[in-house]
PDB file of N, CA and C in Angstrom:
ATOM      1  N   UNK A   1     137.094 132.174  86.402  1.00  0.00           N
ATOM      2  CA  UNK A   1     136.956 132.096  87.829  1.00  0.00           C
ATOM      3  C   UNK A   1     136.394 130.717  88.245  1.00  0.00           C
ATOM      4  N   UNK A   2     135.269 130.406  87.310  1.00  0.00           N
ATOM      5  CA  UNK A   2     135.189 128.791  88.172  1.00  0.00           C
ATOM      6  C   UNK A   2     135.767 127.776  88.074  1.00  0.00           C
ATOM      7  N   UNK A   3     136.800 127.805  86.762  1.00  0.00           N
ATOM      8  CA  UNK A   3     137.505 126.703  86.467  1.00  0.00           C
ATOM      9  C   UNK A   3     138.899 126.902  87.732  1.00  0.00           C
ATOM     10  N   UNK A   4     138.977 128.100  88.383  1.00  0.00           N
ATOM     11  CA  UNK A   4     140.216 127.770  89.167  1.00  0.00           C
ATOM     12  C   UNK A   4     138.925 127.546  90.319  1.00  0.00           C
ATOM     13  N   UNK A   5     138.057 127.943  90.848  1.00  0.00           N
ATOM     14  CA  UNK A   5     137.069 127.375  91.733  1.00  0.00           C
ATOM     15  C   UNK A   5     137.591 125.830  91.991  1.00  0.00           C
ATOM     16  N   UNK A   6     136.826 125.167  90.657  1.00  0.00           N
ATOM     17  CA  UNK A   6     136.841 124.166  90.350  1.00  0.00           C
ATOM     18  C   UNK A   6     137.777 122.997  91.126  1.00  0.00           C
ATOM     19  N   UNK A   7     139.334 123.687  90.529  1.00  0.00           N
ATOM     20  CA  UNK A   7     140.965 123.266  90.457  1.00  0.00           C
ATOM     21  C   UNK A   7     141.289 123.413  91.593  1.00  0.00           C
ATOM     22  N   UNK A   8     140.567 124.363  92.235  1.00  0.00           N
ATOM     23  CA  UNK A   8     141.096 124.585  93.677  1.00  0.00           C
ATOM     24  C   UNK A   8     140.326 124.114  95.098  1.00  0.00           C
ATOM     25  N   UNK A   9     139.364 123.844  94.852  1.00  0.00           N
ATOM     26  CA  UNK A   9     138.359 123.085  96.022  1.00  0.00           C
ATOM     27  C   UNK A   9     138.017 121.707  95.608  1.00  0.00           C
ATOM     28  N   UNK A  10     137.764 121.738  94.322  1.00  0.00           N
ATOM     29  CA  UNK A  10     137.446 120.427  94.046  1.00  0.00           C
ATOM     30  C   UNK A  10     136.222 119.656  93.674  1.00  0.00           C
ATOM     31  N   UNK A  11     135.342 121.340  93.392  1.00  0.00           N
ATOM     32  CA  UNK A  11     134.420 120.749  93.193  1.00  0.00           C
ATOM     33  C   UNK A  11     133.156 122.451  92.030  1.00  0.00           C
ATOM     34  N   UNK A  12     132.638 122.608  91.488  1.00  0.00           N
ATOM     35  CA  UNK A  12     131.630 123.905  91.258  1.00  0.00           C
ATOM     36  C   UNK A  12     131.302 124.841  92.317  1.00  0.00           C
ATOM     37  N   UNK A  13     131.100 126.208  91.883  1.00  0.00           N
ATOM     38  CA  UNK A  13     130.833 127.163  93.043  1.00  0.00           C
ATOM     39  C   UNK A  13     129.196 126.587  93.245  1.00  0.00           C
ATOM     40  N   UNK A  14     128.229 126.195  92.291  1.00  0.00           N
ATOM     41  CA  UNK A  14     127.115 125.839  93.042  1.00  0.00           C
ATOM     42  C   UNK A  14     127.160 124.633  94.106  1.00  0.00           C
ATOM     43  N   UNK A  15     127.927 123.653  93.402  1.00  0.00           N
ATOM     44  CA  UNK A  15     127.570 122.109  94.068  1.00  0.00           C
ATOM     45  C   UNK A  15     128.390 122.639  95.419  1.00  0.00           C
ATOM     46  N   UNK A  16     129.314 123.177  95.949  1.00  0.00           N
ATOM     47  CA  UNK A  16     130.071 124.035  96.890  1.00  0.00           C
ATOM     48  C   UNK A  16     129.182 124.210  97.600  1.00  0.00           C
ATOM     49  N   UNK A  17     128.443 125.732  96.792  1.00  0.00           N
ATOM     50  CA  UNK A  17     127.511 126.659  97.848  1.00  0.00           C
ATOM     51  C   UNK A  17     126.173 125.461  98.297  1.00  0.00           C
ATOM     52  N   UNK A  18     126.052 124.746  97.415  1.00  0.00           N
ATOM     53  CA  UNK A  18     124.348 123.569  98.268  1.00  0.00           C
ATOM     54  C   UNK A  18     124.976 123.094  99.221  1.00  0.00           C
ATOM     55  N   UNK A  19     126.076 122.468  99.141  1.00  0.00           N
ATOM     56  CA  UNK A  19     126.865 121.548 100.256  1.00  0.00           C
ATOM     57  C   UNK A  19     126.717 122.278 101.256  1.00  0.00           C
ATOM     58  N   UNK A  20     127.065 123.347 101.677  1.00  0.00           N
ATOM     59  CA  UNK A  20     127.479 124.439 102.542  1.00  0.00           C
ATOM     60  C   UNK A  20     126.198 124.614 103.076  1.00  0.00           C
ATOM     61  N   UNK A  21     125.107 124.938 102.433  1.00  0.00           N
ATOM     62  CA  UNK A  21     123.989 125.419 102.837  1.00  0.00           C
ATOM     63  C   UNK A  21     123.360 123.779 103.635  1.00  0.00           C
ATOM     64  N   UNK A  22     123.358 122.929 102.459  1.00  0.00           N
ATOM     65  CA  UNK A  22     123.376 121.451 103.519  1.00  0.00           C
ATOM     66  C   UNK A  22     123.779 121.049 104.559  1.00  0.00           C
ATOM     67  N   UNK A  23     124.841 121.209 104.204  1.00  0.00           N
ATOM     68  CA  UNK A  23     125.244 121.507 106.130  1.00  0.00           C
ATOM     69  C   UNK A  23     124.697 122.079 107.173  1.00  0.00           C
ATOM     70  N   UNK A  24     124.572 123.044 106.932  1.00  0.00           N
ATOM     71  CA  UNK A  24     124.129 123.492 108.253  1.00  0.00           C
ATOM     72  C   UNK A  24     122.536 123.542 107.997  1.00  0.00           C
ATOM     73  N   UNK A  25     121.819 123.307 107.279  1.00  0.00           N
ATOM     74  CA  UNK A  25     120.259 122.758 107.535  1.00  0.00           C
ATOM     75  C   UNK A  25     120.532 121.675 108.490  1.00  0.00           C
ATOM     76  N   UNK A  26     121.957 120.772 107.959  1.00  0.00           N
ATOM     77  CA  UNK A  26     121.790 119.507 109.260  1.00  0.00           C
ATOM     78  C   UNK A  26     121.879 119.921 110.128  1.00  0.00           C
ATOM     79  N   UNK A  27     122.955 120.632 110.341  1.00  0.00           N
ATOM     80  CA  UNK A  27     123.538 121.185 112.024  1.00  0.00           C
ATOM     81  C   UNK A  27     121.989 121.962 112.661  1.00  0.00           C
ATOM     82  N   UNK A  28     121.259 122.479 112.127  1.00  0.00           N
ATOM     83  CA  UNK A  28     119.903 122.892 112.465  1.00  0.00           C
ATOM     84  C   UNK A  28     119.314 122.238 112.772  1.00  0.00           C
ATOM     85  N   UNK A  29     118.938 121.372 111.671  1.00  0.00           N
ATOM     86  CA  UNK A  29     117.981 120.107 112.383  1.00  0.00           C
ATOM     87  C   UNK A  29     118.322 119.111 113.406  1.00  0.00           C
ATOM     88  N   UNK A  30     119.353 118.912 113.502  1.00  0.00           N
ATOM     89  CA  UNK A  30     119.899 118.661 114.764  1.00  0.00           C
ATOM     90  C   UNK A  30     120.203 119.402 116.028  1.00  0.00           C
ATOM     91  N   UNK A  31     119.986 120.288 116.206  1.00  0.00           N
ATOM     92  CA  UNK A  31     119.673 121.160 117.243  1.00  0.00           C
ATOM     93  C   UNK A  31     118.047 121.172 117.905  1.00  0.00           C
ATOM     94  N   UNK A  32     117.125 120.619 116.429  1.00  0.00           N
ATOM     95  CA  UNK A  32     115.700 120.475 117.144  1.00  0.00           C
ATOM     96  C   UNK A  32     114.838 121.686 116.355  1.00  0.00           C
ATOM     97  N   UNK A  33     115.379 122.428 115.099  1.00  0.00           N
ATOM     98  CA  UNK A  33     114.828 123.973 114.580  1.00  0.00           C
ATOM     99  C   UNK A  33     113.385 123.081 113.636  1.00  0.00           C
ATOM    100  N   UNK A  34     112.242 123.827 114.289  1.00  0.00           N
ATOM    101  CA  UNK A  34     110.566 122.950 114.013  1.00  0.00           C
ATOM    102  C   UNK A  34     110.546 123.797 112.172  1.00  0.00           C
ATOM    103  N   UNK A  35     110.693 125.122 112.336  1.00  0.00           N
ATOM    104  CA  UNK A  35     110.338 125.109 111.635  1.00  0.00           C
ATOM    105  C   UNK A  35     110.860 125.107 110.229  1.00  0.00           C
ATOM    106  N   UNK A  36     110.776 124.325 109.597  1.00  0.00           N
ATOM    107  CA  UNK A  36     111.375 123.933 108.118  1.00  0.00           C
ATOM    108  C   UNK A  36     111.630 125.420 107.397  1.00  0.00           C
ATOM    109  N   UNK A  37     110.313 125.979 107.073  1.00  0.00           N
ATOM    110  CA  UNK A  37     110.244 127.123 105.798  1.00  0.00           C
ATOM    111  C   UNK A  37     111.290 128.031 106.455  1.00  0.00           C
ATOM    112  N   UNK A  38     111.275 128.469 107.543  1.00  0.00           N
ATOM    113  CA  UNK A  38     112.372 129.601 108.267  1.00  0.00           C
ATOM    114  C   UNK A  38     113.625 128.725 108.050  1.00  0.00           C
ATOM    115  N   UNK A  39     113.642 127.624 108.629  1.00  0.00           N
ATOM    116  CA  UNK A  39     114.848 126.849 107.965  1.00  0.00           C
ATOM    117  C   UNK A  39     115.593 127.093 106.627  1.00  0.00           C
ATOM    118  N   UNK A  40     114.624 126.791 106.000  1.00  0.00           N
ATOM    119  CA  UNK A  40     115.231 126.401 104.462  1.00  0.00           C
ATOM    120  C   UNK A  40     115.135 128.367 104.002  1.00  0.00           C
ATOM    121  N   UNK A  41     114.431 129.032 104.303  1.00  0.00           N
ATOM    122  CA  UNK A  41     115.360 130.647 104.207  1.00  0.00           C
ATOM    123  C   UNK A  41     116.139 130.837 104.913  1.00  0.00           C
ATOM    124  N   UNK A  42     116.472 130.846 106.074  1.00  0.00           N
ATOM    125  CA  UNK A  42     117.798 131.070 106.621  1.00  0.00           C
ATOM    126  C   UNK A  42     119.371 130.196 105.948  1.00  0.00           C
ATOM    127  N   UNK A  43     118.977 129.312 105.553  1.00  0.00           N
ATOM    128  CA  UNK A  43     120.819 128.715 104.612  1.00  0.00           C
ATOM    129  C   UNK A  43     120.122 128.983 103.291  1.00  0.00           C
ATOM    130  N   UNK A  44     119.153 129.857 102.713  1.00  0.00           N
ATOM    131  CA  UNK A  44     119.602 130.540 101.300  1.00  0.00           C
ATOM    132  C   UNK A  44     118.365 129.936 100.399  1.00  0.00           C
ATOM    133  N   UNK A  45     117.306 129.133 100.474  1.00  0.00           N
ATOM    134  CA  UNK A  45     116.193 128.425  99.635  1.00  0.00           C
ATOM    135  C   UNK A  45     114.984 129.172 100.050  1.00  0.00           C
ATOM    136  N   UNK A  46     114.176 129.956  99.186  1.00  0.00           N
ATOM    137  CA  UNK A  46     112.891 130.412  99.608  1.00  0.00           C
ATOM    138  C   UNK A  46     111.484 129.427  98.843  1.00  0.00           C
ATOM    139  N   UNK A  47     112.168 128.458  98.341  1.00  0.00           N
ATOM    140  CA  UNK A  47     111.054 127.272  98.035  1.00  0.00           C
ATOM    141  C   UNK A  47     111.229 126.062  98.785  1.00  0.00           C
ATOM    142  N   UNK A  48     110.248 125.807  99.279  1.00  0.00           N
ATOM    143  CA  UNK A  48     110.575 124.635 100.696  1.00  0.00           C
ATOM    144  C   UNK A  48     110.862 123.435  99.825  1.00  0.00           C
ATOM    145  N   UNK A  49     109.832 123.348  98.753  1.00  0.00           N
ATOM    146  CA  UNK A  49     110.014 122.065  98.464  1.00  0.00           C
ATOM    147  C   UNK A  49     111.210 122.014  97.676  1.00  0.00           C
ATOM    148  N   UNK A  50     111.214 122.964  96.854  1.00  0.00           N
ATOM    149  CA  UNK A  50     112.783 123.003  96.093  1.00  0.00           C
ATOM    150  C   UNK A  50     114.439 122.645  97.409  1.00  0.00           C
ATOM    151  N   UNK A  51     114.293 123.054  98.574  1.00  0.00           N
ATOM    152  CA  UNK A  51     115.231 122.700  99.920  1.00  0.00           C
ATOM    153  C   UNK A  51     115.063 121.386  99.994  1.00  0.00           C
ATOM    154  N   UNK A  52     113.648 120.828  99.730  1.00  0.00           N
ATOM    155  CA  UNK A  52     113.307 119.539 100.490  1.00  0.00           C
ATOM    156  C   UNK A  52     114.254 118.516  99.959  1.00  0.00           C
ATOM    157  N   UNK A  53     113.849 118.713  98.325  1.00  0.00           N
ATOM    158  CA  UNK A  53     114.567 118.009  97.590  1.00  0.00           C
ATOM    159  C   UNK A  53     115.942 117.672  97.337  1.00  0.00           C
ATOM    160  N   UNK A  54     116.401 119.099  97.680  1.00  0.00           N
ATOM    161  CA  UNK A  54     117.857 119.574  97.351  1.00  0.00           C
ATOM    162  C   UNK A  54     118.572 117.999  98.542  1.00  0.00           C
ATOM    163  N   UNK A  55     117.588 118.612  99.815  1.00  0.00           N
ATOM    164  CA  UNK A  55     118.291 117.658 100.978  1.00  0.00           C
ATOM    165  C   UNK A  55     118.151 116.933 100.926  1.00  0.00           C
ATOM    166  N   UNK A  56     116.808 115.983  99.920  1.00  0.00           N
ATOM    167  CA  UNK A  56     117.245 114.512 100.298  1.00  0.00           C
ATOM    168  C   UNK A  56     118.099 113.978  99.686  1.00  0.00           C
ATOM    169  N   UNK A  57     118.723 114.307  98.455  1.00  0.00           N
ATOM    170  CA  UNK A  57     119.321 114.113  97.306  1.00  0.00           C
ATOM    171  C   UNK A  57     120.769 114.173  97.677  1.00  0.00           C
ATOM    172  N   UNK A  58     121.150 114.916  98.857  1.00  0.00           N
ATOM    173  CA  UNK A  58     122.422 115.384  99.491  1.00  0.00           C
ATOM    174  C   UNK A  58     122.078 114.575 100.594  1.00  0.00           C
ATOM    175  N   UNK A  59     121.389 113.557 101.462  1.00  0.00           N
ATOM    176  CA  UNK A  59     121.708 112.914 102.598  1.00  0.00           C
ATOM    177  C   UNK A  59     120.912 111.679 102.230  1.00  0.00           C
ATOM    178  N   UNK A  60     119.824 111.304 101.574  1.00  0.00           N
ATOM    179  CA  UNK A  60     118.826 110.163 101.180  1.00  0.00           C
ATOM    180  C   UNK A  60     118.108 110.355 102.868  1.00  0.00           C
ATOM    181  N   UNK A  61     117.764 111.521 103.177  1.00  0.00           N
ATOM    182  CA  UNK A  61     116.438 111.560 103.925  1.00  0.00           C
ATOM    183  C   UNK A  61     116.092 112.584 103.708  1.00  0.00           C
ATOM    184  N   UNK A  62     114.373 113.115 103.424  1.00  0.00           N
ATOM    185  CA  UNK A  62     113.320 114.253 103.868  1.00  0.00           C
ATOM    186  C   UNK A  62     114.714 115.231 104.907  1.00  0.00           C
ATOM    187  N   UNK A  63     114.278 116.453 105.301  1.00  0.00           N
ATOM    188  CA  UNK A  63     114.464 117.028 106.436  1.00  0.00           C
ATOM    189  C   UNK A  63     113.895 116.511 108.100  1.00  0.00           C
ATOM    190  N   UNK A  64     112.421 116.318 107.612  1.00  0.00           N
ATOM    191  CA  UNK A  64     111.496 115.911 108.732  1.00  0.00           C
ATOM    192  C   UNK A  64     112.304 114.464 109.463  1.00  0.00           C
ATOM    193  N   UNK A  65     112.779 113.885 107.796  1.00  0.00           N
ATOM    194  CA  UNK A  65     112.885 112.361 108.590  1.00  0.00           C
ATOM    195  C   UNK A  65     114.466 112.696 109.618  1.00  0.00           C
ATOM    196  N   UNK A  66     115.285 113.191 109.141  1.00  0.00           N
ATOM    197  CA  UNK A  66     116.732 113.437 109.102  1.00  0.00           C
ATOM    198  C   UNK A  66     116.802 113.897 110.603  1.00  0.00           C
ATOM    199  N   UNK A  67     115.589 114.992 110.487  1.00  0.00           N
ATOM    200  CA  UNK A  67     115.436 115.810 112.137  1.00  0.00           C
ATOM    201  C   UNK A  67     114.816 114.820 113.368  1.00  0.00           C
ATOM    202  N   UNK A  68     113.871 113.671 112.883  1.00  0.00           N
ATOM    203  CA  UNK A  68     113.330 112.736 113.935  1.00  0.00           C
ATOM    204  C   UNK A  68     115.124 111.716 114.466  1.00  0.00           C
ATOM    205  N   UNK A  69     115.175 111.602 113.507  1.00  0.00           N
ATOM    206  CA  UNK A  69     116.812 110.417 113.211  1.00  0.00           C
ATOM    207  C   UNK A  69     118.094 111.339 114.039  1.00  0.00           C
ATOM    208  N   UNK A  70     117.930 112.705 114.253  1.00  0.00           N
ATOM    209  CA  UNK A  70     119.137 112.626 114.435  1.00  0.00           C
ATOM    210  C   UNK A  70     119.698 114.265 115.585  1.00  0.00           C
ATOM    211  N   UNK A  71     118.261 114.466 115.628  1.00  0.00           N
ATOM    212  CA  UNK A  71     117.989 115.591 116.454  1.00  0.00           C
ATOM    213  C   UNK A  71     118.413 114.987 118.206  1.00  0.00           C
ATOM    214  N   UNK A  72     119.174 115.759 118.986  1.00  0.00           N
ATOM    215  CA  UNK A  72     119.566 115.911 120.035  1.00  0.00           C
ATOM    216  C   UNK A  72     118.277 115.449 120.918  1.00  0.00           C
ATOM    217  N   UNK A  73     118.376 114.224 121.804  1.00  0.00           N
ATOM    218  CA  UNK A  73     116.991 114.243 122.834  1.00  0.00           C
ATOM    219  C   UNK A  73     116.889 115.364 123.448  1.00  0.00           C
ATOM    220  N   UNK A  74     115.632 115.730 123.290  1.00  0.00           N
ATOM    221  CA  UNK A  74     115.434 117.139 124.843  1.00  0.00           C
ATOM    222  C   UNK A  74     115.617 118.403 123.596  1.00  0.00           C
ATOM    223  N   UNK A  75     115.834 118.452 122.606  1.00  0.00           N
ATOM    224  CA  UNK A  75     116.016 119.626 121.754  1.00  0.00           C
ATOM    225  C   UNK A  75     114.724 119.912 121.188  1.00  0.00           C
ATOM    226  N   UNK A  76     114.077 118.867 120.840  1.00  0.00           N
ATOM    227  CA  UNK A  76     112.659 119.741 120.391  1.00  0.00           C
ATOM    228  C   UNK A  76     111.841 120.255 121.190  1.00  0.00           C
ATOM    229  N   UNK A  77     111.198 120.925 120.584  1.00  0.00           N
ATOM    230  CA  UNK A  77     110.376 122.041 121.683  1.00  0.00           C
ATOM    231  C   UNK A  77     108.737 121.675 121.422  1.00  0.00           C
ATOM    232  N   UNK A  78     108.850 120.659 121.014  1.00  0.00           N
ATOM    233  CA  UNK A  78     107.130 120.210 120.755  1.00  0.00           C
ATOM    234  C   UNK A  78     105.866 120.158 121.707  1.00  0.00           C
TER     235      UNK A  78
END
């Protein structure tokens, strides 16, 4: 099963499923979402720092920094 995974997307069902979950942490943090830990459980990570990492490694920024950089004006609720 993962080698047609593989053959057929183009890539591992994990490196797939992080991407996926990466994503939309961005699409979150760009909306203005404060809080990280609810963050990073809602797309599938119940260790923040284990998310933290995952994301910078997948964009070369923190979350925090990614969300100051690129969050919608008027979206945070601070």
């Amino acid at each position: 099963m993962q080698r047609r995974f593989t053959t057929t997307l183009g890539e591992p069902p994990l490196q797939y499923l992080q991407r996926v979950r990466i994503e939309a942490a961005r699409k979150m943090l760009e909306r203005g979402t404060n809080n990280l830990a609810k963050l990073s459980e809602q797309v599938g990570y119940q260790d923040v720092s284990s998310f933290s990492r995952l994301f910078k490694r997948h964009t070369g920024l923190s979350p925090s920094h990614y969300r100051q950089r690129f969050a919608r004006t008027g979206a945070l609720t601070d």
